[in-house]
C-alpha atoms as a PDB file:
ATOM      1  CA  UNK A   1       0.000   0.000   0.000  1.00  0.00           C
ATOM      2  CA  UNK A   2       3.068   2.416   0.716  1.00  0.00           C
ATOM      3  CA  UNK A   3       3.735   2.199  -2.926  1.00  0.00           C
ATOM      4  CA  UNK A   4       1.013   4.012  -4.450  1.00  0.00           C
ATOM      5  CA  UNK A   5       1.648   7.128  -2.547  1.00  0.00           C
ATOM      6  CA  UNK A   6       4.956   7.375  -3.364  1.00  0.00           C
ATOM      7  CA  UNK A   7       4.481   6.610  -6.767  1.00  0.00           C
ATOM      8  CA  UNK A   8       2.176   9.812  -7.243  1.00  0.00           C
ATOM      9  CA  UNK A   9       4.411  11.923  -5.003  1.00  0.00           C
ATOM     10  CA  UNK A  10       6.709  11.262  -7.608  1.00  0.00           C
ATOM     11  CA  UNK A  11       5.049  11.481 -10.543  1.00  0.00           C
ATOM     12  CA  UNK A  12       3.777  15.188  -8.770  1.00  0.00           C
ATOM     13  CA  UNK A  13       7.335  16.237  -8.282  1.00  0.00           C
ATOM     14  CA  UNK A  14       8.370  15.126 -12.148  1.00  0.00           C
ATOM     15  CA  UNK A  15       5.311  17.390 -13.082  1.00  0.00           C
ATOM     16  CA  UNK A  16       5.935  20.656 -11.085  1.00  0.00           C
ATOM     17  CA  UNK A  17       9.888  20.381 -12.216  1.00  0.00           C
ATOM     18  CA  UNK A  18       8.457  20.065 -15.453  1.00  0.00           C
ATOM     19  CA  UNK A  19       6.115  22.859 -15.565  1.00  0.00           C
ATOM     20  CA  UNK A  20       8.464  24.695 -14.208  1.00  0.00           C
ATOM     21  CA  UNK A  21      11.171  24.541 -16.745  1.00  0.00           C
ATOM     22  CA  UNK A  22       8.457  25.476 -19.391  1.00  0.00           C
ATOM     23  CA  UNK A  23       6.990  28.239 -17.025  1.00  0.00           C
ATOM     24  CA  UNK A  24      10.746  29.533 -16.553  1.00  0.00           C
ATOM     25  CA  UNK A  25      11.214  29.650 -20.490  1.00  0.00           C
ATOM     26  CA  UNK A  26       8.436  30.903 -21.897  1.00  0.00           C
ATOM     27  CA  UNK A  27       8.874  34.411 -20.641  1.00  0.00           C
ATOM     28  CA  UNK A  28      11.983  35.613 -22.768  1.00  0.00           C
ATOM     29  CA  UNK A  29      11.021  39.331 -23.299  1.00  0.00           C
ATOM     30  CA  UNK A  30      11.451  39.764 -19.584  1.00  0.00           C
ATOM     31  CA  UNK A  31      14.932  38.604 -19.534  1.00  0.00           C
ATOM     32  CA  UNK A  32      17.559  41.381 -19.484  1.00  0.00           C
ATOM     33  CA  UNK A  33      21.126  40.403 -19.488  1.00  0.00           C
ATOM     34  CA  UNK A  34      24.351  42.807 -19.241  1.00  0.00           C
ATOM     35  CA  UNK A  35      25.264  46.220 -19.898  1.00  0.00           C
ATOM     36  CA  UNK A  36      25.470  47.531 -23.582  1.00  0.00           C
ATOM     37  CA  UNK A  37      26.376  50.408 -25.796  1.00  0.00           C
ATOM     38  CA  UNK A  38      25.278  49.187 -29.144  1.00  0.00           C
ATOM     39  CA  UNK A  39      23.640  46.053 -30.393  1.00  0.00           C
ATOM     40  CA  UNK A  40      27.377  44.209 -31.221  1.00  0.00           C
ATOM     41  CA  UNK A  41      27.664  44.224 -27.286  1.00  0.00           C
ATOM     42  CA  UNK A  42      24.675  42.124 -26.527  1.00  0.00           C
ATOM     43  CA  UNK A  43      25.832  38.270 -27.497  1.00  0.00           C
ATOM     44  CA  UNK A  44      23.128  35.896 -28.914  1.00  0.00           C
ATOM     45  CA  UNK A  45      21.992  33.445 -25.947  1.00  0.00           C
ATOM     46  CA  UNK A  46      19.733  29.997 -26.093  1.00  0.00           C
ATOM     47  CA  UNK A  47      18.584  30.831 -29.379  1.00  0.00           C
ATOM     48  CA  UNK A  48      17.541  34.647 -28.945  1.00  0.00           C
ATOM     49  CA  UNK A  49      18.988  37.613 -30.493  1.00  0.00           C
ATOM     50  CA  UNK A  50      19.401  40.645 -27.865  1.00  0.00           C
ATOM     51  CA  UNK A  51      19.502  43.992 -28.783  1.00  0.00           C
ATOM     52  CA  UNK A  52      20.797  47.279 -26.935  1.00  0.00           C
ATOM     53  CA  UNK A  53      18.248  49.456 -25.533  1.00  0.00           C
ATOM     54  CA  UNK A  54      18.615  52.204 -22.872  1.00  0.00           C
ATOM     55  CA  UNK A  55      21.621  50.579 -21.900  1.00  0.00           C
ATOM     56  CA  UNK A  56      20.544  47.164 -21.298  1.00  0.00           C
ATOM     57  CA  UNK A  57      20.387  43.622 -23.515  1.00  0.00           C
ATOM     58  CA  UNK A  58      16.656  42.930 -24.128  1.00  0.00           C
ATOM     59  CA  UNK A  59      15.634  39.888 -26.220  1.00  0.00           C
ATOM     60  CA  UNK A  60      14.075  40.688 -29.746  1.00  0.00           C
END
């Protein structure tokens, strides 16, 4: 009987890390990363191009 619960605690905790990842990545264009001058300063990053306004990297 001990096995059940555990089971769906687990499955629970797979889920929420899960949904969490997704959650986590699927809000890009409030991600601002480094200090910049012009667009050449602001490196590409997990697939997103970042460009240089009012001083800061924002995501395209």
């Amino acid at each position: 009987m001990a096995k059940t619960p555990k089971l769906v605690y687990v499955l629970i905790l797979f889920l929420s890390i899960i949904f969490s990842i997704i959650v986590s990545n699927s809000f890009p264009d409030k991600i601002f990363i480094g200090d910049c001058k012009t667009d050449k300063d602001c490196k590409p990053k997990r697939g997103v191009n970042f460009r240089c306004r009012k001083g800061k990297c924002y995501p395209r």
